[in-house]
C-alpha atoms as a PDB file:
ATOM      1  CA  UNK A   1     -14.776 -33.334  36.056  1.00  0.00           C
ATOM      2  CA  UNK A   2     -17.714 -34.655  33.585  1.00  0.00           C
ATOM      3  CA  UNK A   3     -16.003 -33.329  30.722  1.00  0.00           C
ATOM      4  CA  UNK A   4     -12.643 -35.284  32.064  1.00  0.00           C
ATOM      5  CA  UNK A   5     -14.283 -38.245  32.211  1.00  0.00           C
ATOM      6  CA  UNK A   6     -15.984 -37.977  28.970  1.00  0.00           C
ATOM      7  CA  UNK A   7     -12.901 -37.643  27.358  1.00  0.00           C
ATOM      8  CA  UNK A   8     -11.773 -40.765  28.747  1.00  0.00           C
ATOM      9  CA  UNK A   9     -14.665 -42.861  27.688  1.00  0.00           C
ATOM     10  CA  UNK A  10     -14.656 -41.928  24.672  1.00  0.00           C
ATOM     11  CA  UNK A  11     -10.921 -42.697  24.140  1.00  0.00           C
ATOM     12  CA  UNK A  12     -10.828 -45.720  25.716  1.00  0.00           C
ATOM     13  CA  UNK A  13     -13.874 -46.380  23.894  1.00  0.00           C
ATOM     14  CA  UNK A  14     -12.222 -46.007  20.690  1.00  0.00           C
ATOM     15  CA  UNK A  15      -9.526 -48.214  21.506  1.00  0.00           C
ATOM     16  CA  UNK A  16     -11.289 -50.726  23.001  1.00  0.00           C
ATOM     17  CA  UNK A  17     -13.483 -50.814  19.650  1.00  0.00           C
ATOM     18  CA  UNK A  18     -10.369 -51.571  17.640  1.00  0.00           C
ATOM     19  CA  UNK A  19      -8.929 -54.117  19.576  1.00  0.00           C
ATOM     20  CA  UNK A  20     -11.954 -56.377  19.268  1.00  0.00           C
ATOM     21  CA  UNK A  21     -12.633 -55.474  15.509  1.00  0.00           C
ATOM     22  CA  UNK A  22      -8.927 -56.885  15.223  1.00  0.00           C
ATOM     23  CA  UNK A  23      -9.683 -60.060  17.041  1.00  0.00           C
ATOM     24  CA  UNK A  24     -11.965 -61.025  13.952  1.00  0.00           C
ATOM     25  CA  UNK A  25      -9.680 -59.214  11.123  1.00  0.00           C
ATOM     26  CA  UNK A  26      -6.735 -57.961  11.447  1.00  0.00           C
ATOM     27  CA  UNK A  27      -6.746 -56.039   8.612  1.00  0.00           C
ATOM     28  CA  UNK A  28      -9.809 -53.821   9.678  1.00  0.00           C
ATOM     29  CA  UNK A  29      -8.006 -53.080  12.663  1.00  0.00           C
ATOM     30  CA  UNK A  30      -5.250 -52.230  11.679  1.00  0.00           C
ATOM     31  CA  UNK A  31      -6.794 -50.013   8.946  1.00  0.00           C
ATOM     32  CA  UNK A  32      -8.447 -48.563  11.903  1.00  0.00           C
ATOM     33  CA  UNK A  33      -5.895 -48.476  14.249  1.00  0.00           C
ATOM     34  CA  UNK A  34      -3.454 -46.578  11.543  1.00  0.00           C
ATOM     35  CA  UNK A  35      -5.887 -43.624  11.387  1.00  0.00           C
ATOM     36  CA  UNK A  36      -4.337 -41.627  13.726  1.00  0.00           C
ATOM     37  CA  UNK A  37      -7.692 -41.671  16.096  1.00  0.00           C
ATOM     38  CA  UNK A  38      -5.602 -40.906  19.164  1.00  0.00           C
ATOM     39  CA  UNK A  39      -3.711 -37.813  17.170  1.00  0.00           C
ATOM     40  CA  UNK A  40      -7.320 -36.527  15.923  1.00  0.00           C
ATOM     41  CA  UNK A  41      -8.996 -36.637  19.399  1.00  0.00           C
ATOM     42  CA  UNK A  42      -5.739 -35.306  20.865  1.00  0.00           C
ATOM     43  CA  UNK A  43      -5.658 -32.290  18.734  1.00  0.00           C
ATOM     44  CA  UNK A  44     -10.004 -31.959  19.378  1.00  0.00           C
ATOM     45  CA  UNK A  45      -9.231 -31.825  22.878  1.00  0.00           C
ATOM     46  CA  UNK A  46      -6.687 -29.319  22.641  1.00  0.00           C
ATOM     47  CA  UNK A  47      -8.568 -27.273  20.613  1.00  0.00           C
ATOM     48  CA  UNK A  48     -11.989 -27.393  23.086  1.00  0.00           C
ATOM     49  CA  UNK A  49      -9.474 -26.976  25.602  1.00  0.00           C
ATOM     50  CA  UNK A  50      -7.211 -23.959  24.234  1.00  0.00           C
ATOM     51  CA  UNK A  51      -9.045 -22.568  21.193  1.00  0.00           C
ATOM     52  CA  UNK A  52      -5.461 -22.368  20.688  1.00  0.00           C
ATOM     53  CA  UNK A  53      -4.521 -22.803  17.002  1.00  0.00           C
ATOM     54  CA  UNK A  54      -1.062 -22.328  16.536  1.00  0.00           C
ATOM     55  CA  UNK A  55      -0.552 -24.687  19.598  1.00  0.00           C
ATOM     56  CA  UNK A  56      -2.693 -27.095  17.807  1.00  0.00           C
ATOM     57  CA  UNK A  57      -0.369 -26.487  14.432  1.00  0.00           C
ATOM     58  CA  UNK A  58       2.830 -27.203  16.688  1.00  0.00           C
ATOM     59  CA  UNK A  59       1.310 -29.899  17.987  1.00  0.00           C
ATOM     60  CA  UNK A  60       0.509 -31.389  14.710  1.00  0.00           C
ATOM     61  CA  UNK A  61       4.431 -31.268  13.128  1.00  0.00           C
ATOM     62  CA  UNK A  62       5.142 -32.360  16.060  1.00  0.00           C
ATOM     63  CA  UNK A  63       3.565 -35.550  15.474  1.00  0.00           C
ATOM     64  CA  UNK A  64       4.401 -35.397  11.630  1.00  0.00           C
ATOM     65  CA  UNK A  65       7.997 -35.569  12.952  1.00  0.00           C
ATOM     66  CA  UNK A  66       7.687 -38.301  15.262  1.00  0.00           C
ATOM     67  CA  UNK A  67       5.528 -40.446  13.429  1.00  0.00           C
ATOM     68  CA  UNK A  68       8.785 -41.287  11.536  1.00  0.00           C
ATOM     69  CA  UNK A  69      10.468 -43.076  14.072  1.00  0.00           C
ATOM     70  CA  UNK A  70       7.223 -44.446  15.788  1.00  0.00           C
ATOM     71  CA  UNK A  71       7.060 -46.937  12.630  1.00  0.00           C
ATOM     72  CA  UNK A  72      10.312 -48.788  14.147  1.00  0.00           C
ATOM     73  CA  UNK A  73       8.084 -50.390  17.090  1.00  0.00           C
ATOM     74  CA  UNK A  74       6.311 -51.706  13.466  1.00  0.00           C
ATOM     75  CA  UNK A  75       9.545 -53.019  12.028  1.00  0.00           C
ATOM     76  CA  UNK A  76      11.090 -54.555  15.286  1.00  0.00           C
ATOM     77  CA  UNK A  77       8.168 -56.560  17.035  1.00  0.00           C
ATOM     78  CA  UNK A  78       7.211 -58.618  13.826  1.00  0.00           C
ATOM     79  CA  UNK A  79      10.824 -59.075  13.394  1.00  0.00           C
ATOM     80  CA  UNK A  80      11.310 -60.497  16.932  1.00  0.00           C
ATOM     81  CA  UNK A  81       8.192 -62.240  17.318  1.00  0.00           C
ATOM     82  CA  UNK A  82       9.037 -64.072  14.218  1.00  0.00           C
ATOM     83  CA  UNK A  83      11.835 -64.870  16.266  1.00  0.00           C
ATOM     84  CA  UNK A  84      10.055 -66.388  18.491  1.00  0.00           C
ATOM     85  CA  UNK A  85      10.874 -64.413  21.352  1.00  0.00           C
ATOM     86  CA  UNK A  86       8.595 -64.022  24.289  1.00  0.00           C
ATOM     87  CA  UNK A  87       5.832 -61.724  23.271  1.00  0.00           C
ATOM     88  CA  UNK A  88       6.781 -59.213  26.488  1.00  0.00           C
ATOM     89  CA  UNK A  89      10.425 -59.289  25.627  1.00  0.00           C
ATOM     90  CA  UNK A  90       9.579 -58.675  21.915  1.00  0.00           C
ATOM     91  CA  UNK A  91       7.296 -55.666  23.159  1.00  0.00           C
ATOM     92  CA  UNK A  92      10.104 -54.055  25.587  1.00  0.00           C
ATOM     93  CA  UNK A  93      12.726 -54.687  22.690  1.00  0.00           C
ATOM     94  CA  UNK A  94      10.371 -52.822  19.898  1.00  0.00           C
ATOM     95  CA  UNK A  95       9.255 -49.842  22.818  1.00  0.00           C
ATOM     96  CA  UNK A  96      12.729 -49.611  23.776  1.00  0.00           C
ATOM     97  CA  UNK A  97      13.851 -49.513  20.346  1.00  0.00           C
ATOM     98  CA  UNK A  98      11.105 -46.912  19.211  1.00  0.00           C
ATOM     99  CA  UNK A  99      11.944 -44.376  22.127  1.00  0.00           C
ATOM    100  CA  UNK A 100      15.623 -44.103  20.841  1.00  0.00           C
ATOM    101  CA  UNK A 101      14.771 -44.038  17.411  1.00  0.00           C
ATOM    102  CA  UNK A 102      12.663 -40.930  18.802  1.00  0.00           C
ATOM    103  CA  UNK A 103      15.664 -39.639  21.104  1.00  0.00           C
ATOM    104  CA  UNK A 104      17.721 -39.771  17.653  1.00  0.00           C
ATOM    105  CA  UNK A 105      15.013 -38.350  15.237  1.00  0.00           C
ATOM    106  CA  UNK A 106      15.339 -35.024  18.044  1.00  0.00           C
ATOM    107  CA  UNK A 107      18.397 -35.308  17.391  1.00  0.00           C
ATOM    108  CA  UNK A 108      18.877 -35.065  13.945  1.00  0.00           C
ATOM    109  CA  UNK A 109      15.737 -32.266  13.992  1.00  0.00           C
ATOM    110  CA  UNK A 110      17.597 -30.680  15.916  1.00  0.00           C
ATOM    111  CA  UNK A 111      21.213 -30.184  13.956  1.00  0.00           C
ATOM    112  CA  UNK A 112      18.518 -29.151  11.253  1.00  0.00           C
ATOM    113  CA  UNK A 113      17.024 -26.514  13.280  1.00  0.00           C
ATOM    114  CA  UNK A 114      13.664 -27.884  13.338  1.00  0.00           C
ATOM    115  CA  UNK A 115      12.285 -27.413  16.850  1.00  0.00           C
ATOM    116  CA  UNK A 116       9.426 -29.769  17.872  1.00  0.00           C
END
């Protein structure tokens, strides 16, 4: 249960970090924020978890792969916020519009024969 929480502290940590580092420049934290933190301590807690390398290898295309269509959430909130829509409807619109862009990237993997 310690280690549990541990990993949760320091994650939210992390995040938490960022998000006031971005308050005073936006460029820092988005520098930080497009390190893939989250992927890194992801693939440390697999591997303290699993010792499990290949999983850890799978894990990482898998996140290659969907990285791709992750950067649409990037494209469409700008774009709607510029808008001026509501900054919750802007958010739905760019999640929404992320998660098919991910459904589709499977997809398309998947006519490929590249299994994630």
């Amino acid at each position: 249960m310690l280690y549990y929480s541990l990993k949760i502290v320091i994650t939210t940590v992390l995040i938490v970090i960022i998000s006031e580092i971005a308050k005073r420049s936006t460029l820092m934290g988005g520098v930080l924020a497009s390190v893939p933190l989250i992927s890194v301590l992801a693939i440390i807690w697999l591997y303290v978890d699993t010792k499990d390398t290949v999983l850890i290898s799978e894990f990482s295309m898998s996140i290659f792969w969907l990285v791709i269509p992750s950067l649409a959430f990037f494209i469409v909130l700008p774009f709607l916020l510029h808008k001026e829509l509501h900054f919750y409807i802007s958010l739905s619109l760019a999640i929404i519009t992320t998660i098919a862009c991910y459904y589709l990237m499977i997809i398309a993997l998947h006519k490929f024969g590249i299994k994630i």
